[in-house]
Protein backbone atom coordinates (compact mmCIF):
# COMPACT_ATOMS: atom_id res chain seq x y z
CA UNK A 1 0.00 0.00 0.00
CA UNK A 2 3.30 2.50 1.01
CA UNK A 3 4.37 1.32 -2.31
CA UNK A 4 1.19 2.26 -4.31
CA UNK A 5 1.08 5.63 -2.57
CA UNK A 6 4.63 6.67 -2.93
CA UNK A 7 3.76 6.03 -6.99
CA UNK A 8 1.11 8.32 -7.11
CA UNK A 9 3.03 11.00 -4.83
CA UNK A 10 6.00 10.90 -7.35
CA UNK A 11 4.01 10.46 -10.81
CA UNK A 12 1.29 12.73 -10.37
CA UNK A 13 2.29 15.23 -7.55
CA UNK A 14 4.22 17.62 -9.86
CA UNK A 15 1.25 17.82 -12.01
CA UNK A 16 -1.08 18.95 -8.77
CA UNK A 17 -1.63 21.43 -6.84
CA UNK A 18 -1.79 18.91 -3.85
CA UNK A 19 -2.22 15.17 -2.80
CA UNK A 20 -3.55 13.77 -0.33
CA UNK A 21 -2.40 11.11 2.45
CA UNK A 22 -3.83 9.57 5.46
CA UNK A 23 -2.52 9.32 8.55
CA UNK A 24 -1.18 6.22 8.51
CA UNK A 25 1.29 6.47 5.62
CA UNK A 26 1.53 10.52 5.51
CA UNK A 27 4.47 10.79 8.08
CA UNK A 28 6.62 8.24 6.17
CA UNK A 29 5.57 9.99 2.90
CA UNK A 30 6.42 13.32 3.38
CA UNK A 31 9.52 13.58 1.92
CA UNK A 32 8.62 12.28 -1.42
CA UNK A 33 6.43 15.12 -2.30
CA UNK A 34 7.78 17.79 -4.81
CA UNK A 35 8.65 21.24 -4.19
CA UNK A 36 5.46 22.30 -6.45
CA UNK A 37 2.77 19.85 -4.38
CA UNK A 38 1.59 21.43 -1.46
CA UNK A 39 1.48 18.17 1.41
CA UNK A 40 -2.18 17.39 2.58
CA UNK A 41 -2.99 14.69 5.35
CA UNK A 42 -5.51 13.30 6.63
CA UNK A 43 -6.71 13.78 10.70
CA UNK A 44 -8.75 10.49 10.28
CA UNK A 45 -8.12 7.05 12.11
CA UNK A 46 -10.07 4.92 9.82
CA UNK A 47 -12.83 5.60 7.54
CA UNK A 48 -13.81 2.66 6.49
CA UNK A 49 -14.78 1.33 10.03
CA UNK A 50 -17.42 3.65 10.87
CA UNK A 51 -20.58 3.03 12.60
CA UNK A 52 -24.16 2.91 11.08
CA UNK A 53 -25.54 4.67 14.57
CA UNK A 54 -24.33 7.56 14.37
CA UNK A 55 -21.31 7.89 11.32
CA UNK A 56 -18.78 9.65 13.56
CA UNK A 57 -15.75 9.64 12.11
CA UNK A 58 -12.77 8.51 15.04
CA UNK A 59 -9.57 10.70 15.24
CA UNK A 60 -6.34 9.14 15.07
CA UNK A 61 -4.85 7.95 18.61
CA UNK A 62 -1.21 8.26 17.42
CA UNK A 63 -1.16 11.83 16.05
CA UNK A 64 -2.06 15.61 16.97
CA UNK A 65 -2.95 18.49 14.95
CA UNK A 66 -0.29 19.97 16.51
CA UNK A 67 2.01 17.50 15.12
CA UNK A 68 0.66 18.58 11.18
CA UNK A 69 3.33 21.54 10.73
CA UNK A 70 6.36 18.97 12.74
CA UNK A 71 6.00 16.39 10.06
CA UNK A 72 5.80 19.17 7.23
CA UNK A 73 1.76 18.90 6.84
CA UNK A 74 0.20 22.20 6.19
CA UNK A 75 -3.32 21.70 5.19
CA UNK A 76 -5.54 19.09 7.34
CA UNK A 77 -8.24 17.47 5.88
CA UNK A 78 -10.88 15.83 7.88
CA UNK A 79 -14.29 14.02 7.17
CA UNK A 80 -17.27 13.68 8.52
CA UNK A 81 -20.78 12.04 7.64
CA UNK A 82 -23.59 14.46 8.32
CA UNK A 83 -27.04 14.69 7.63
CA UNK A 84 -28.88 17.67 8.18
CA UNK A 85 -32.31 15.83 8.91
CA UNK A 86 -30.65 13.72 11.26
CA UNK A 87 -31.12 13.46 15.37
CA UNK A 88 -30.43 17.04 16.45
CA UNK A 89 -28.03 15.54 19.34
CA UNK A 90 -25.70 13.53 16.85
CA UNK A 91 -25.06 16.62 14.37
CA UNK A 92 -24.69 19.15 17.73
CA UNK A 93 -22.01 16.39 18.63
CA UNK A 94 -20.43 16.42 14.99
CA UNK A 95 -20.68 19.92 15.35
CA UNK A 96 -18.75 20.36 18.22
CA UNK A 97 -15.86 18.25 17.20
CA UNK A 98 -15.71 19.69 13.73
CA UNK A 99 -15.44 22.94 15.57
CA UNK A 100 -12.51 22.03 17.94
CA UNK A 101 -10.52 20.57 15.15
CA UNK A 102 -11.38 24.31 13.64
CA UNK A 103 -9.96 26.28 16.69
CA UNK A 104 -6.87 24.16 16.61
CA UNK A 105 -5.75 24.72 12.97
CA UNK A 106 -6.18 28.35 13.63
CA UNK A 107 -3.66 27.57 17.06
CA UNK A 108 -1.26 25.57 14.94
CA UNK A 109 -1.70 27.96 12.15
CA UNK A 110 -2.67 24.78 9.61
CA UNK A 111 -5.35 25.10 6.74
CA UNK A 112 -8.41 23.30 7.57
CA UNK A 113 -10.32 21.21 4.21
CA UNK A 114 -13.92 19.98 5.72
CA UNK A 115 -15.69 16.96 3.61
CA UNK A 116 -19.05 16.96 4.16
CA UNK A 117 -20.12 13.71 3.09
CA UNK A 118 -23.72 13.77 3.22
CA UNK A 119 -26.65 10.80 3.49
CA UNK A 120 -30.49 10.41 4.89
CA UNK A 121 -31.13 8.40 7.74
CA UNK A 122 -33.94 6.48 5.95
CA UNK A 123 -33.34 6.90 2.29
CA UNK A 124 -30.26 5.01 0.79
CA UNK A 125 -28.01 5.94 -2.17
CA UNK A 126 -28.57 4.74 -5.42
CA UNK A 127 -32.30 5.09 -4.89
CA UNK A 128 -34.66 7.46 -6.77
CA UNK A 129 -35.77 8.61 -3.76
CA UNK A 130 -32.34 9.68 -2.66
CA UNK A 131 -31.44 11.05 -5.52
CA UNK A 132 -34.47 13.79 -5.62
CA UNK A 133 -33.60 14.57 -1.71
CA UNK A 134 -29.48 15.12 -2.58
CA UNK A 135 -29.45 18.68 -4.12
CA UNK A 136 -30.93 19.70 -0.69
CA UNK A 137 -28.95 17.60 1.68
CA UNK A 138 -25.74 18.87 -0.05
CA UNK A 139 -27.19 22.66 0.01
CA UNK A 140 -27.80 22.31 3.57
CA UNK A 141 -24.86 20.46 4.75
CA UNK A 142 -22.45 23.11 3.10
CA UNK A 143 -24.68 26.05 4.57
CA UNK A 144 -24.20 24.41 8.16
CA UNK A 145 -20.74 24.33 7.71
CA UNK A 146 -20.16 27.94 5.84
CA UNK A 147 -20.26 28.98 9.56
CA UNK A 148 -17.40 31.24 10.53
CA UNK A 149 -16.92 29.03 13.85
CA UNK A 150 -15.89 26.01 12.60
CA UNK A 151 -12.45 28.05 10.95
CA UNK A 152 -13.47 26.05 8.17
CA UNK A 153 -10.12 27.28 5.11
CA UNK A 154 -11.69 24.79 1.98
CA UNK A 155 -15.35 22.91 1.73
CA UNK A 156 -14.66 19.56 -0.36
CA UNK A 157 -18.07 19.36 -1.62
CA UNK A 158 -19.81 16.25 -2.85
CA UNK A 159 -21.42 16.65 -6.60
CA UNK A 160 -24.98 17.31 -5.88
CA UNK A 161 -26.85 15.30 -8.21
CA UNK A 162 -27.21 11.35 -9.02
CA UNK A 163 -26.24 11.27 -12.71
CA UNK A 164 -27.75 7.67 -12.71
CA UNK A 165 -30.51 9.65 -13.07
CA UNK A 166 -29.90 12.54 -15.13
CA UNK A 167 -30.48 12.61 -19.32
CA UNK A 168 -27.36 11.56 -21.01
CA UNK A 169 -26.00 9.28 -18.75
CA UNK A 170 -28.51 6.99 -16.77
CA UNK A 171 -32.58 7.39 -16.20
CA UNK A 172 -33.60 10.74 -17.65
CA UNK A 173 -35.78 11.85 -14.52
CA UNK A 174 -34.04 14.93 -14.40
CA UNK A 175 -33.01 17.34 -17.27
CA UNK A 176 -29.05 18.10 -17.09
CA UNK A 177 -30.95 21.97 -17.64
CA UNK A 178 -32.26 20.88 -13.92
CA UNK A 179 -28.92 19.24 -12.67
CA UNK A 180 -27.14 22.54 -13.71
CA UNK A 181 -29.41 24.83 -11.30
CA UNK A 182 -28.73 21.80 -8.28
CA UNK A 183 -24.69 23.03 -8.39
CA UNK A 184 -25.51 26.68 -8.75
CA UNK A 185 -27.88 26.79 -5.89
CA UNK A 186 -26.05 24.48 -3.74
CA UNK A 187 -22.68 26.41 -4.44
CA UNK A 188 -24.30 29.51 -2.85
CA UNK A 189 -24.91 28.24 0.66
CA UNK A 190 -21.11 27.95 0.71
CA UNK A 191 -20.68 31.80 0.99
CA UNK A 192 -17.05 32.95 0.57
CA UNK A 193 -15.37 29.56 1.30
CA UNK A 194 -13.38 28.04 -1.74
CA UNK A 195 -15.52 25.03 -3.07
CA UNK A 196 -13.66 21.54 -4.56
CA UNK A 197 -15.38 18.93 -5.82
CA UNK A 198 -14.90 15.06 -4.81
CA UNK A 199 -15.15 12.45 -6.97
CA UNK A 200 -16.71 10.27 -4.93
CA UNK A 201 -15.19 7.32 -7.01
CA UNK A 202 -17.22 7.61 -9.90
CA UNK A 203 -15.74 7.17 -13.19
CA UNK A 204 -13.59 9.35 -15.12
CA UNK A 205 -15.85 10.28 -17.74
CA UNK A 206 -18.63 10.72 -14.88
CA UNK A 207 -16.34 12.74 -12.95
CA UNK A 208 -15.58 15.19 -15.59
CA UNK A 209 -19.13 15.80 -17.13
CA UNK A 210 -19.71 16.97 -13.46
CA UNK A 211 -16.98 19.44 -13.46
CA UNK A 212 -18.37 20.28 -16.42
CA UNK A 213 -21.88 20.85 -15.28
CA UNK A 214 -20.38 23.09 -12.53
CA UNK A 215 -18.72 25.30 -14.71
CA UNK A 216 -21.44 25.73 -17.29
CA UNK A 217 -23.77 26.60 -13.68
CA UNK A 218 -20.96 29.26 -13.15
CA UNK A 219 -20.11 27.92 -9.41
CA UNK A 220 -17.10 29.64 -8.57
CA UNK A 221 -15.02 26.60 -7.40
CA UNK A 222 -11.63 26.46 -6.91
CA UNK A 223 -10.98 22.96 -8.23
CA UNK A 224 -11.23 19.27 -7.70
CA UNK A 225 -9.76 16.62 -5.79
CA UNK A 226 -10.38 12.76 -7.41
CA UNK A 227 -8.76 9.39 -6.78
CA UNK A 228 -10.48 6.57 -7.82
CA UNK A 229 -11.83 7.97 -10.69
CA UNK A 230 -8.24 9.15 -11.32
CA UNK A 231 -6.72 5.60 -10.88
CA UNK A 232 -8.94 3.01 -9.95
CA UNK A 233 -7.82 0.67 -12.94
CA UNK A 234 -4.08 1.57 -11.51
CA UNK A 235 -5.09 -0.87 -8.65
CA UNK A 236 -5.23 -4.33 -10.83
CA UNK A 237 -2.69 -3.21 -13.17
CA UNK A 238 -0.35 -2.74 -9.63
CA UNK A 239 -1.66 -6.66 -8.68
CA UNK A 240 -0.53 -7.73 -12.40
CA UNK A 241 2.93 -5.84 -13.27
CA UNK A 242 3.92 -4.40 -10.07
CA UNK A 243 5.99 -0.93 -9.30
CA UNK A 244 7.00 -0.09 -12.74
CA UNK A 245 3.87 -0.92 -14.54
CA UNK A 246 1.98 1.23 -12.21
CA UNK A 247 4.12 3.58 -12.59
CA UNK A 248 4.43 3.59 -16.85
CA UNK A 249 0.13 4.15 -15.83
CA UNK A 250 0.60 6.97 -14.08
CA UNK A 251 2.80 8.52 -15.99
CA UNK A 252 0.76 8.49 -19.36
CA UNK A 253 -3.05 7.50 -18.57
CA UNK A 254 -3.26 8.88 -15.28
CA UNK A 255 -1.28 11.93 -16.06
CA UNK A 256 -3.21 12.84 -19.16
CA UNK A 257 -5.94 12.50 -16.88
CA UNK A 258 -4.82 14.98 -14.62
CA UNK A 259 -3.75 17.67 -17.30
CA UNK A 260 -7.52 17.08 -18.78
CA UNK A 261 -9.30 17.81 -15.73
CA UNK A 262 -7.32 20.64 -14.78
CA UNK A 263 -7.75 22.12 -18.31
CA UNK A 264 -11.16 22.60 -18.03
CA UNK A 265 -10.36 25.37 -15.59
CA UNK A 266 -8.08 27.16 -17.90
């Protein structure tokens, strides 16, 4: 996994603005990024292990935020389920730690990146019924935390439609017309705090008719951050040829990649 990491670092990290580590690896990875990639880790324990109750995301045991700008970390990320229609005592406690992690990047004088991830207590993704209630979960999540007291630097912002069920790429239930207003009015709540979009780990093609959607809706967003849909095929081709033919995939399919989502910017 070190291995597979360290790839990406030194293929793609010249070619971005920033990558992104977790806490596990990040400390033993720091010195492999370029001069030009600004260092971003993550102040997450394990995401993957997180329970269905109340989606609280645990902090690492072994590291500090005060330990970010030691190691040579400048920008924190952290994530966090949250759904605004959820029990008022489980966001007010998601709140609060969201806010402390806030008040210590301003102490330790580290940028703070909040991702939102956002979901319904009863309705499930994937569904239809989701998908008509996740332009308002997204608008409302990024309105809560648009609040000056969580310090918040950088929202990372989930795309606020399904397209599974938008017209060109899966069910046409809603017009990409429609899909277009979802970003723009969901961008707003986000006041004067730089939006990025996540991927999400849709696919490429998915991934980039969204970035699309968001410029044609004139969001004023600062960028992207995507890995899966970056490299997700880099993971099998890792199993089959190992370092180097990972790394001859990076350098040409993941790279052009790269260069084609960034030029939609320019």
């Amino acid at each position: 996994m070190e291995t597979f990491k360290r790839s990406i670092i030194s293929c793609l990290g010249e070619y971005a603005s920033t990558v992104l580590i977790d806490s596990t690896f990040g400390p033993s990875l720091i010195s492999h990024f370029p001069k030009t990639c600004s260092p971003m880790m993550a102040y997450e324990a394990d995401v993957y292990h997180i329970s269905d109750k109340d989606r609280i995301t645990k902090l690492p045991e072994n590291l500090s935020i005060s330990d970010f700008s030691k190691i040579g970390y400048k920008v924190l990320k952290f994530f966090m389920y949250y759904a605004p229609n959820d029990d008022s005592e489980i966001n007010n406690q998601k709140q609060k730690i969201i806010e402390n992690i806030g008040k210590e990047c301003v102490a330790n004088n580290i940028s703070f990146l909040m991702e939102p991830l956002v979901y319904d207590p009863i309705k499930r993704p994937g569904s239809l019924d989701y998908a008509f209630l996740k332009p308002k979960l997204v608008k409302k999540t990024t309105k809560v935390f648009s609040q000056p007291k969580f310090n918040i630097d950088i929202l990372k912002v989930e795309v606020p439609v399904d397209l599974s069920f938008v017209e060109g790429f899966g069910d046409p239930i809603m017009k990409q017309s429609e899909a277009i207003k979802c970003f723009k009015k969901a961008s707003k709540a986000a006041g004067d705090i730089p939006l990025l979009y996540l991927s999400a780990g849709v696919s490429f093609d998915w991934f980039k008719a969204s970035i699309n959607m968001a410029i044609e809706a004139e969001v004023d967003c600062s960028g992207f951050m995507c890995g899966r849909a970056l490299w997700s095929e880099a993971i099998n081709i890792f199993g089959e040829k190992g370092k180097n033919g990972l790394e001859d995939w990076l350098k040409t399919v993941g790279r052009n990649r790269l260069q084609e989502l960034i030029s939609l910017f320019n």
